[in-house]
PDB file of N, CA and C in Angstrom:
ATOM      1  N   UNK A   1      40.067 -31.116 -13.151  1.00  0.00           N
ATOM      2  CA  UNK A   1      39.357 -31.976 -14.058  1.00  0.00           C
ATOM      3  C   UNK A   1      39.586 -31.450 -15.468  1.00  0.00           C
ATOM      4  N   UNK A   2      39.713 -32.104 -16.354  1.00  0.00           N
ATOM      5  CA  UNK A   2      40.247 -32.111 -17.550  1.00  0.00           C
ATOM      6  C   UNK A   2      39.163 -32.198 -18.608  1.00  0.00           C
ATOM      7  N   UNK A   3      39.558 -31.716 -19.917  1.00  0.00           N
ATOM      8  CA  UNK A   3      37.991 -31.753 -20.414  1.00  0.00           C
ATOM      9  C   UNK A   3      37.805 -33.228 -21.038  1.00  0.00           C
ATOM     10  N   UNK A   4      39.093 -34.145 -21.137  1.00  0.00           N
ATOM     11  CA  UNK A   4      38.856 -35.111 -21.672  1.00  0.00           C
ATOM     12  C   UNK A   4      38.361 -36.047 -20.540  1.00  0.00           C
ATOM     13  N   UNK A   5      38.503 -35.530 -18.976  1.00  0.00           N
ATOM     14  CA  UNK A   5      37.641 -36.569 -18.003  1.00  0.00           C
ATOM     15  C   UNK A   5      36.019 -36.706 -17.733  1.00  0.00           C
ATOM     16  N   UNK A   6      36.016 -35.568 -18.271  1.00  0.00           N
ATOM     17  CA  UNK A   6      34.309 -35.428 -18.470  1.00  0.00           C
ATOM     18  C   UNK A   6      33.579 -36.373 -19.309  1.00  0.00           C
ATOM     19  N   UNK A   7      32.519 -37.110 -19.100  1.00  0.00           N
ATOM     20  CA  UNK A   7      32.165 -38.242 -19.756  1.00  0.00           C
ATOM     21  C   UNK A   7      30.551 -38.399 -19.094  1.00  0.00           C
ATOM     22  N   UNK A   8      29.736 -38.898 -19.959  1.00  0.00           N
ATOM     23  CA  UNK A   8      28.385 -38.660 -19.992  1.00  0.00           C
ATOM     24  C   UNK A   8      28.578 -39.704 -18.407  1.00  0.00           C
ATOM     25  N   UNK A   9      27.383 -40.040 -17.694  1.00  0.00           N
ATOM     26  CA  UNK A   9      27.529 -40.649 -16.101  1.00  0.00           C
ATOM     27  C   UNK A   9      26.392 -41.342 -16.309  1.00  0.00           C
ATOM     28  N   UNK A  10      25.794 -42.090 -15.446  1.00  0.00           N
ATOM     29  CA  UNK A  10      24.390 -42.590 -15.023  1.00  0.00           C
ATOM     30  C   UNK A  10      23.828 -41.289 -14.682  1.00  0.00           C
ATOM     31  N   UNK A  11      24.444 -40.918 -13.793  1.00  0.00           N
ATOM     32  CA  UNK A  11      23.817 -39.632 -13.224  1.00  0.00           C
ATOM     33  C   UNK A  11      23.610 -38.632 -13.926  1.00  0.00           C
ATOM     34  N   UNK A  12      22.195 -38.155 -13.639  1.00  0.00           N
ATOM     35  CA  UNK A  12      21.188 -37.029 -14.122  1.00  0.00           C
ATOM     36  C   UNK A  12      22.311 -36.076 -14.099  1.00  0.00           C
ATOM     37  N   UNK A  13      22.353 -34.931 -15.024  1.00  0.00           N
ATOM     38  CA  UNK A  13      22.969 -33.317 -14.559  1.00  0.00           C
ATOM     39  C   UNK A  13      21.766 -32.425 -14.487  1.00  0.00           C
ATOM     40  N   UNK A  14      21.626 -32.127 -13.143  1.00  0.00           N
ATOM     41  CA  UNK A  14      20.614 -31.121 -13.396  1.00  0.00           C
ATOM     42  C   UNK A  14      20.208 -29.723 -13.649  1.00  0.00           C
ATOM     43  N   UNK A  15      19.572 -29.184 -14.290  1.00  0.00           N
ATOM     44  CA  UNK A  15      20.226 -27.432 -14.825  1.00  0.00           C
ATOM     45  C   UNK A  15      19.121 -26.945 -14.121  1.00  0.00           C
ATOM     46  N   UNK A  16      19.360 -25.942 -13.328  1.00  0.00           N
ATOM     47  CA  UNK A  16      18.327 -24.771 -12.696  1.00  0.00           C
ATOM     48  C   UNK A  16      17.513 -24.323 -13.576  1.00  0.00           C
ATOM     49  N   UNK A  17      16.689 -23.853 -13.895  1.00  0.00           N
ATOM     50  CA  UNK A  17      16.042 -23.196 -14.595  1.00  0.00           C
ATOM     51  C   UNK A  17      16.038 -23.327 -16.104  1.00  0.00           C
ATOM     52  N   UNK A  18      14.591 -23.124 -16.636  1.00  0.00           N
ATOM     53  CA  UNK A  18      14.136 -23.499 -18.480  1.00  0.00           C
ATOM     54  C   UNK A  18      13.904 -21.853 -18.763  1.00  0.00           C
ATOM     55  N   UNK A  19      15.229 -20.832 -18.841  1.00  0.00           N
ATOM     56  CA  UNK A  19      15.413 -19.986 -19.480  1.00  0.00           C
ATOM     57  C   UNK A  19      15.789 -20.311 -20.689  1.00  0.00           C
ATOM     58  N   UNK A  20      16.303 -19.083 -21.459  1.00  0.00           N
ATOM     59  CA  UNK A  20      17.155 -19.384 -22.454  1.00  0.00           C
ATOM     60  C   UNK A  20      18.163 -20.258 -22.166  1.00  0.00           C
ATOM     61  N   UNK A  21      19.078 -19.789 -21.353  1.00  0.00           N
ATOM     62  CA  UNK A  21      20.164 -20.401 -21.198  1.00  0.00           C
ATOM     63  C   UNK A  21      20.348 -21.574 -20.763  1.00  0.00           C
ATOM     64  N   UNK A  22      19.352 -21.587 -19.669  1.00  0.00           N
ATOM     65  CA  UNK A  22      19.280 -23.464 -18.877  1.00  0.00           C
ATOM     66  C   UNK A  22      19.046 -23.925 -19.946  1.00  0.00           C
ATOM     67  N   UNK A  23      17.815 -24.039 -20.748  1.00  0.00           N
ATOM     68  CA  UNK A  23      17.335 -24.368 -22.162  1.00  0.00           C
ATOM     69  C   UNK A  23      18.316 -24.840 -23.321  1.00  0.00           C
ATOM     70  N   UNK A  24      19.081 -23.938 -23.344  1.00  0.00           N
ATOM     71  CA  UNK A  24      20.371 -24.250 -24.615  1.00  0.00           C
ATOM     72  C   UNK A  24      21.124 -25.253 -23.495  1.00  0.00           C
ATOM     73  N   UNK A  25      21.886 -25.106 -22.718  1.00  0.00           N
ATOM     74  CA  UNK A  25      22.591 -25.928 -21.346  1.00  0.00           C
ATOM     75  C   UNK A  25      21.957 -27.367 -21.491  1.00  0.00           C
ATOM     76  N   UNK A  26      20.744 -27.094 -21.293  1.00  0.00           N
ATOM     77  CA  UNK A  26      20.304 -28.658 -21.125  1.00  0.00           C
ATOM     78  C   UNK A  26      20.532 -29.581 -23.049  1.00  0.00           C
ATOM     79  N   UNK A  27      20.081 -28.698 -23.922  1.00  0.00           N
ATOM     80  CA  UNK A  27      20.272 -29.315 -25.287  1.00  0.00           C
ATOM     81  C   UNK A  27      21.878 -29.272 -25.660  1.00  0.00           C
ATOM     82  N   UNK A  28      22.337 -28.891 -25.278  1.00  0.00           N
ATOM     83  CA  UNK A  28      23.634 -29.255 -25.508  1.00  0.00           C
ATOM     84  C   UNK A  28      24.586 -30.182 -24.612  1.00  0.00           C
ATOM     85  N   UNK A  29      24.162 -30.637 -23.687  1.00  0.00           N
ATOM     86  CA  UNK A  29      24.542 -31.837 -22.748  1.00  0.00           C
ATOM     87  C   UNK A  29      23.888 -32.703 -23.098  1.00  0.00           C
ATOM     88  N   UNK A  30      22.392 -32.907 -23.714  1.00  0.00           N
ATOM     89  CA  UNK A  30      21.920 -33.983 -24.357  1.00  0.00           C
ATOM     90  C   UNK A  30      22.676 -34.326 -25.132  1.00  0.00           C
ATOM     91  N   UNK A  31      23.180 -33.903 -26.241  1.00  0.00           N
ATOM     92  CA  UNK A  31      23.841 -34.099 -27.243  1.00  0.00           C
ATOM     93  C   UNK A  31      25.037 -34.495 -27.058  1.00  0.00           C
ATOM     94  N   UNK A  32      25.601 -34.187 -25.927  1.00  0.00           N
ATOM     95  CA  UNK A  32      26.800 -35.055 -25.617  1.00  0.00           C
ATOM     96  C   UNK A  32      26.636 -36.098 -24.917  1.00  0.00           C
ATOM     97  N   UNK A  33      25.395 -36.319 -24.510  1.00  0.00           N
ATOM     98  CA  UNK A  33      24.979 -37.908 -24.043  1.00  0.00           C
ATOM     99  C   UNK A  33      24.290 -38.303 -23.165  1.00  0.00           C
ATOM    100  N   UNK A  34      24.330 -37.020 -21.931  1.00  0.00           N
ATOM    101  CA  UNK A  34      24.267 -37.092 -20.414  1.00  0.00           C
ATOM    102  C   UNK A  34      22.758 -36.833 -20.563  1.00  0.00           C
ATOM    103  N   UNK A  35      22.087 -37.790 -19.236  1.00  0.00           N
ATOM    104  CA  UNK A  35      20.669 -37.496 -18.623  1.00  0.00           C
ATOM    105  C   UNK A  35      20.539 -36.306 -18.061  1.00  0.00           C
ATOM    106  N   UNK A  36      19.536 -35.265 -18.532  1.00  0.00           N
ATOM    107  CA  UNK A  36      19.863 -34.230 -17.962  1.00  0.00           C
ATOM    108  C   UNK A  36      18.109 -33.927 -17.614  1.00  0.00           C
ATOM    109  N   UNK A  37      18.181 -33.286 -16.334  1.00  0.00           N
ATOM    110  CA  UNK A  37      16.356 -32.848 -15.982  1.00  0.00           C
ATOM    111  C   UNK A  37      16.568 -31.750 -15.629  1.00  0.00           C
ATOM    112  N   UNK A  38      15.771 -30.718 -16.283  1.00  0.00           N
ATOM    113  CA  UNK A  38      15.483 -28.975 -16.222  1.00  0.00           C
ATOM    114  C   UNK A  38      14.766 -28.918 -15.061  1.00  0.00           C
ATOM    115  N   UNK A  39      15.039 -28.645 -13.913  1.00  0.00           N
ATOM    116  CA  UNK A  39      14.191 -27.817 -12.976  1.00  0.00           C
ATOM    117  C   UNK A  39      13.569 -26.401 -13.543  1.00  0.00           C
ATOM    118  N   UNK A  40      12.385 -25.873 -13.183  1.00  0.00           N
ATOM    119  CA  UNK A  40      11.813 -24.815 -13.801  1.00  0.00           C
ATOM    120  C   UNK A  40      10.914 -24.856 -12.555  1.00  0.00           C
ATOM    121  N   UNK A  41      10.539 -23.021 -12.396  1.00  0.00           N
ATOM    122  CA  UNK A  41       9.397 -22.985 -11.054  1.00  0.00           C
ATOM    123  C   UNK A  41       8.190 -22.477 -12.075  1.00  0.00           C
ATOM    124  N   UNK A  42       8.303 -22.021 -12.671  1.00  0.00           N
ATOM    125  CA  UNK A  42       6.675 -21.835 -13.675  1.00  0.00           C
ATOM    126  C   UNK A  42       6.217 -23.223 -13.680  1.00  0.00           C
ATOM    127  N   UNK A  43       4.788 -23.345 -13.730  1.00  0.00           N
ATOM    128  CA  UNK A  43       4.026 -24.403 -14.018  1.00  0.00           C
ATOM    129  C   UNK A  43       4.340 -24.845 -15.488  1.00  0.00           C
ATOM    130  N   UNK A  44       4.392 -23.474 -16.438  1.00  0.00           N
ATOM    131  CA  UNK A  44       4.754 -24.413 -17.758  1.00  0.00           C
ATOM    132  C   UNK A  44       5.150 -23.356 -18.540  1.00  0.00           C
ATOM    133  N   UNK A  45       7.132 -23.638 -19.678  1.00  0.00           N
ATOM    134  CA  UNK A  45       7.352 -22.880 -20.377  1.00  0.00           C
ATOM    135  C   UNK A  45       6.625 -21.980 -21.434  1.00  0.00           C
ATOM    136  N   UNK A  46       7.103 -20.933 -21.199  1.00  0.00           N
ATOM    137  CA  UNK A  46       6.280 -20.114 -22.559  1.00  0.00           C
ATOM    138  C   UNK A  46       6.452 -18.911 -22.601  1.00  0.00           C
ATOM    139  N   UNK A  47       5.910 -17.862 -23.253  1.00  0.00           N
ATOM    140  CA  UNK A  47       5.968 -16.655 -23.251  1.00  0.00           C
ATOM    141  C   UNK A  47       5.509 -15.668 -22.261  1.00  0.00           C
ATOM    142  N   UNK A  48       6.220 -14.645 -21.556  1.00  0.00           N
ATOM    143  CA  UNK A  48       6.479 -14.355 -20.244  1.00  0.00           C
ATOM    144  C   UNK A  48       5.640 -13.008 -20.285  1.00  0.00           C
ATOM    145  N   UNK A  49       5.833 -12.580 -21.667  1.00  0.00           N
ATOM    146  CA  UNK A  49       5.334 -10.765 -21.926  1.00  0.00           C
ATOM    147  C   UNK A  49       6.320 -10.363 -21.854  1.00  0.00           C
ATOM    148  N   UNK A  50       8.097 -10.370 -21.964  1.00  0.00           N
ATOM    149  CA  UNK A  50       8.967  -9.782 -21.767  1.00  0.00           C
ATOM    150  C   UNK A  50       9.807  -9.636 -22.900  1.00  0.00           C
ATOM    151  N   UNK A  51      10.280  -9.092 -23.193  1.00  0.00           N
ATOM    152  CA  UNK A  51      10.447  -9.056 -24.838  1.00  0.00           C
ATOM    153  C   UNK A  51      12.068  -9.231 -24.465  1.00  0.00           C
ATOM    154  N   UNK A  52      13.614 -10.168 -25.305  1.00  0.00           N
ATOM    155  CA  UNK A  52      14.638  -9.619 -24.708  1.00  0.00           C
ATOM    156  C   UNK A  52      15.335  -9.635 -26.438  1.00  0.00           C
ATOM    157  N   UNK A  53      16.171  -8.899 -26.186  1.00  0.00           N
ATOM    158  CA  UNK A  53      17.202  -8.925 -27.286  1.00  0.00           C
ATOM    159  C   UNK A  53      18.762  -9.768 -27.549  1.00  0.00           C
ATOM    160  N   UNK A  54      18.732 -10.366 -29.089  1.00  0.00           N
ATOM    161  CA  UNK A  54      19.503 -11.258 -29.198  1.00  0.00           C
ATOM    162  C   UNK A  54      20.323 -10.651 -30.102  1.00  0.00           C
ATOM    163  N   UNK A  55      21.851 -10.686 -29.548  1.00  0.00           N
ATOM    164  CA  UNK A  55      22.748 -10.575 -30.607  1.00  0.00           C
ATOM    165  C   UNK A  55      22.922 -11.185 -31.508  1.00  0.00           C
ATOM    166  N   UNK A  56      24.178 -11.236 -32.313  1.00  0.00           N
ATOM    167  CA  UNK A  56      24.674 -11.772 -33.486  1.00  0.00           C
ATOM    168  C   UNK A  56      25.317 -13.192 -32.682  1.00  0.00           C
ATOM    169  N   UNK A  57      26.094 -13.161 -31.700  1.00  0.00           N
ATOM    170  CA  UNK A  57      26.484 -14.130 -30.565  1.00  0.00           C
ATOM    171  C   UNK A  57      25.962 -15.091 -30.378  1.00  0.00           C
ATOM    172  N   UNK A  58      24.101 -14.773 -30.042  1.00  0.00           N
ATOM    173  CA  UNK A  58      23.399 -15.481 -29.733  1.00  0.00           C
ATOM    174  C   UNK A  58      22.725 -16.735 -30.598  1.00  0.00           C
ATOM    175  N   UNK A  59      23.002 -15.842 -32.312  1.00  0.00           N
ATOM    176  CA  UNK A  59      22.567 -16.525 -33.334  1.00  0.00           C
ATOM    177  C   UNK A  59      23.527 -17.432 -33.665  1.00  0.00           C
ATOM    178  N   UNK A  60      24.994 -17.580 -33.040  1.00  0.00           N
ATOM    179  CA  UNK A  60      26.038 -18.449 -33.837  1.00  0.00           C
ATOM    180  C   UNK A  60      26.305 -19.168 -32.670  1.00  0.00           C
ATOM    181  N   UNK A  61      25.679 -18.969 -31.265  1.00  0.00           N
ATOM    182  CA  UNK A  61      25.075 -19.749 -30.609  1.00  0.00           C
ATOM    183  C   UNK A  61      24.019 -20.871 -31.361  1.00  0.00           C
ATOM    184  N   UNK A  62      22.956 -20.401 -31.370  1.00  0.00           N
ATOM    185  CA  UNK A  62      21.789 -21.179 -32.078  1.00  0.00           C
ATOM    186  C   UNK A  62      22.388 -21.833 -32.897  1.00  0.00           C
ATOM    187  N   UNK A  63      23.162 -21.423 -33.516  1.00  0.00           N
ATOM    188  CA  UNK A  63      23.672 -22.481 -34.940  1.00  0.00           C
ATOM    189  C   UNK A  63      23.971 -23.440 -34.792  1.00  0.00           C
ATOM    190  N   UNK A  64      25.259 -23.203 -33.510  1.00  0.00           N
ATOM    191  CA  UNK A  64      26.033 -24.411 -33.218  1.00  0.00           C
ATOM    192  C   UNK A  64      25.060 -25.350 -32.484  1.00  0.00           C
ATOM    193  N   UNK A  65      24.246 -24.967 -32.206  1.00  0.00           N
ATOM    194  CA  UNK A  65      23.127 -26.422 -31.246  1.00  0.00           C
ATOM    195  C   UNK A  65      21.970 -26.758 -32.381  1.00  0.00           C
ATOM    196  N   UNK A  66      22.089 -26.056 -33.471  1.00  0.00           N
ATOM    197  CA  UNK A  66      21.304 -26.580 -34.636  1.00  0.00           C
ATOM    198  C   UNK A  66      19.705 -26.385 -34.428  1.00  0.00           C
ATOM    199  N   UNK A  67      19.650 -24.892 -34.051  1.00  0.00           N
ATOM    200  CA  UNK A  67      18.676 -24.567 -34.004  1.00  0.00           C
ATOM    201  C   UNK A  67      18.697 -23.038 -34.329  1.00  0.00           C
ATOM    202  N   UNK A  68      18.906 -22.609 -35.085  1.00  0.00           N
ATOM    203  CA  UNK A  68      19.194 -21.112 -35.554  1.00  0.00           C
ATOM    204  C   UNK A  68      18.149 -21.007 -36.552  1.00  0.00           C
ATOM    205  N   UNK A  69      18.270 -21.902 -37.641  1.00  0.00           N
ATOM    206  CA  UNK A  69      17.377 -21.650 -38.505  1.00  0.00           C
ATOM    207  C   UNK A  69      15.762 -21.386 -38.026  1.00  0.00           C
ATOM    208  N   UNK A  70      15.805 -22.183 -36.994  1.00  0.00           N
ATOM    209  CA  UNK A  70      14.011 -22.893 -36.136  1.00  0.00           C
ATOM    210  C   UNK A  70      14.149 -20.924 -35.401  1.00  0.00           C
ATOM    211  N   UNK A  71      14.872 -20.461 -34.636  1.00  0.00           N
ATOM    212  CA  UNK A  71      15.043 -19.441 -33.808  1.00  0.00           C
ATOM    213  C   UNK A  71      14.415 -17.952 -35.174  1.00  0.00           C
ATOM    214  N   UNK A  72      15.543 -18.274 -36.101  1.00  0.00           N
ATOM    215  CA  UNK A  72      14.860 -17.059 -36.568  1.00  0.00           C
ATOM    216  C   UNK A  72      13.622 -17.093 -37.185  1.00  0.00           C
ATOM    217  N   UNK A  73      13.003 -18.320 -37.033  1.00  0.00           N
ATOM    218  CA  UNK A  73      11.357 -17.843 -37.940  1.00  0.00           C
ATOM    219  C   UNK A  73      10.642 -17.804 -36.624  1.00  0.00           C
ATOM    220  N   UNK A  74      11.018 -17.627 -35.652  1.00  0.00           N
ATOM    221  CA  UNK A  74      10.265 -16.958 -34.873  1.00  0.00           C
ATOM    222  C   UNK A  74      10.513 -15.795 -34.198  1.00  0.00           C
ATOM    223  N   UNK A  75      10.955 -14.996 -34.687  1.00  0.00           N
ATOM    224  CA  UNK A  75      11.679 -13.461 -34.025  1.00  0.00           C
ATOM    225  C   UNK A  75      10.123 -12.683 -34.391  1.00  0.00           C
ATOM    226  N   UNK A  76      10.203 -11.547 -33.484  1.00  0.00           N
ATOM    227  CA  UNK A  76       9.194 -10.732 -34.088  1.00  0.00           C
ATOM    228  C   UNK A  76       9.728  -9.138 -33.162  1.00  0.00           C
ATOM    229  N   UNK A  77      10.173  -8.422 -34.510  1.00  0.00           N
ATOM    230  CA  UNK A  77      10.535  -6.846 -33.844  1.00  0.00           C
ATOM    231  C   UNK A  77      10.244  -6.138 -33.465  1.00  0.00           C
ATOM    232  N   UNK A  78       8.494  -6.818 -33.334  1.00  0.00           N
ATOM    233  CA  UNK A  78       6.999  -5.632 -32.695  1.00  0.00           C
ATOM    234  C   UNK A  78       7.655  -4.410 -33.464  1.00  0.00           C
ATOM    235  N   UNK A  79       6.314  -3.366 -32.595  1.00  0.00           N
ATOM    236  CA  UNK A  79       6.171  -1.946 -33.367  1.00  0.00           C
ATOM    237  C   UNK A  79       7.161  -1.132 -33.012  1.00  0.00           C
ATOM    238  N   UNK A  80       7.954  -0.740 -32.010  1.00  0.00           N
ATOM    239  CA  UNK A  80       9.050  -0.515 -31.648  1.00  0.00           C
ATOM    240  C   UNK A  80       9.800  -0.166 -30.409  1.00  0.00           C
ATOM    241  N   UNK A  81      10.307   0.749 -29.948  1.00  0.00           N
ATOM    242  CA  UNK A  81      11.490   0.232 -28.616  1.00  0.00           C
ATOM    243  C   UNK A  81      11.258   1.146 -28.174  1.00  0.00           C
ATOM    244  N   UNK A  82      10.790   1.334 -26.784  1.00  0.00           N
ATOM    245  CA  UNK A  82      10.378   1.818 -25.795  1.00  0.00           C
ATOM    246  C   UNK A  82      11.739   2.374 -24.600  1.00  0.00           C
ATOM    247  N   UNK A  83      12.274   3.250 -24.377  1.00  0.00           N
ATOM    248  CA  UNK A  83      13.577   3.509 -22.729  1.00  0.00           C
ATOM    249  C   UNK A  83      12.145   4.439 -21.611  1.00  0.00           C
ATOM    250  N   UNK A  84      12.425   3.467 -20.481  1.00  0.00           N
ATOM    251  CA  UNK A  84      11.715   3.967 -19.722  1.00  0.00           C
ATOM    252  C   UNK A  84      12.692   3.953 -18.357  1.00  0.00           C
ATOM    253  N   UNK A  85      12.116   4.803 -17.501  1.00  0.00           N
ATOM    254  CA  UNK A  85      12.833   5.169 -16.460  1.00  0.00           C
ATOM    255  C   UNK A  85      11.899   5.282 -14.931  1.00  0.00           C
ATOM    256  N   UNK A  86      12.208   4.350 -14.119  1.00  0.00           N
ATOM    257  CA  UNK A  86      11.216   4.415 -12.830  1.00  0.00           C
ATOM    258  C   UNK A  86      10.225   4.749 -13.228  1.00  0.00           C
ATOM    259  N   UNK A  87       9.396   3.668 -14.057  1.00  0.00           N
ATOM    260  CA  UNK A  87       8.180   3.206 -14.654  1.00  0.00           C
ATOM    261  C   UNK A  87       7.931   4.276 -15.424  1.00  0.00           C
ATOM    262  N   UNK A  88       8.362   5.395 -16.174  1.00  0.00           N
ATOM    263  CA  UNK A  88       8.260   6.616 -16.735  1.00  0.00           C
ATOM    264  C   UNK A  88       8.754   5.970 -18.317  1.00  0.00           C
ATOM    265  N   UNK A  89       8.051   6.582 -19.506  1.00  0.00           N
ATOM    266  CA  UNK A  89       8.663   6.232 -20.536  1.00  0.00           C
ATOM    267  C   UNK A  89       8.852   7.745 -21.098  1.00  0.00           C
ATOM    268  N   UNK A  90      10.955   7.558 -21.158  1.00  0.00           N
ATOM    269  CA  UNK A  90      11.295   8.661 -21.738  1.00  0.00           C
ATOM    270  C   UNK A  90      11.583   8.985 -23.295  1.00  0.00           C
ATOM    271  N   UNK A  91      11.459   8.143 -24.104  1.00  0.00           N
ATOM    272  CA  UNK A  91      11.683   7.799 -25.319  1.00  0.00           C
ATOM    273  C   UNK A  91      10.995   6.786 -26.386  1.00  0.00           C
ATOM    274  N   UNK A  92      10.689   7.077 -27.397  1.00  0.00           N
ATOM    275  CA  UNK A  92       9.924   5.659 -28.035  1.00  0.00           C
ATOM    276  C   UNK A  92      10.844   5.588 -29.332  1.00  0.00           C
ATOM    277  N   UNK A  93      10.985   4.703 -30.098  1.00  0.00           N
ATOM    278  CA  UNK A  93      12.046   4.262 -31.629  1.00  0.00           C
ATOM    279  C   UNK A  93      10.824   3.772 -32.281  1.00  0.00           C
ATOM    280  N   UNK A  94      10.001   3.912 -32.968  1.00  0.00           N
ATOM    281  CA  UNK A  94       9.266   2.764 -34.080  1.00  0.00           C
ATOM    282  C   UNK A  94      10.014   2.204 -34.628  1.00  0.00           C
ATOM    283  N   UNK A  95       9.792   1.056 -34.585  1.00  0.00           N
ATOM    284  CA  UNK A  95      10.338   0.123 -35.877  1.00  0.00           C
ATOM    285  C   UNK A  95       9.744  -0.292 -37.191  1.00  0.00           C
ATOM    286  N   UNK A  96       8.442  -0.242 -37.167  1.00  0.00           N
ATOM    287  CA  UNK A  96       7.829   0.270 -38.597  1.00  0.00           C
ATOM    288  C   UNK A  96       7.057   1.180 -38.795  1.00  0.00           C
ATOM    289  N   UNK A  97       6.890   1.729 -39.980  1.00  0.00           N
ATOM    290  CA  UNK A  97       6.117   2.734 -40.726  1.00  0.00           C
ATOM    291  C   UNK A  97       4.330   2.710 -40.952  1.00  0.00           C
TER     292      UNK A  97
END
């Protein structure tokens, strides 16, 4: 299959999961046209308590789906970075003063 045979369908595409990635997956197949429905097993998206880290990648990601600007006013670098080891924390970094 060719990329020029690909073409929006009647048919739904459906993306596993409303992670990041299903998340960007699904907004960027909108945009090319296709019905698309997010399966997700949480009752409802949101903040998990898990903190993850985004490259530079991730941001020129965001760009290109036109949401970078919206992404970075919501970053937050908390107090700072924790390495832990079989639930043991061997190290701490502050990130502010």
């Amino acid at each position: 299959m060719t990329n020029s045979s690909i073409s929006p369908s009647f048919r739904p595409v459906i993306v596993a999961g409303g992670g990041i990635g299903g998340l960007a997956t699904a907004l960027a197949l909108v945009r090319q046209g296709f019905a698309v429905k997010v399966l997700e097993q949480a009752p409802s998206i949101g903040e998990i308590g898990a903190g993850i880290q985004l490259g530079p990648n991730a941001f020129a990601a965001f760009d290109a789906l036109g949401i970078g600007e919206r992404a970075r006013g919501r970053d937050d670098f908390g107090d700072g970075l924790a390495s832990a080891r079989a639930h043991q924390i061997v190290g701490v970094l502050p990130l502010r003063q």
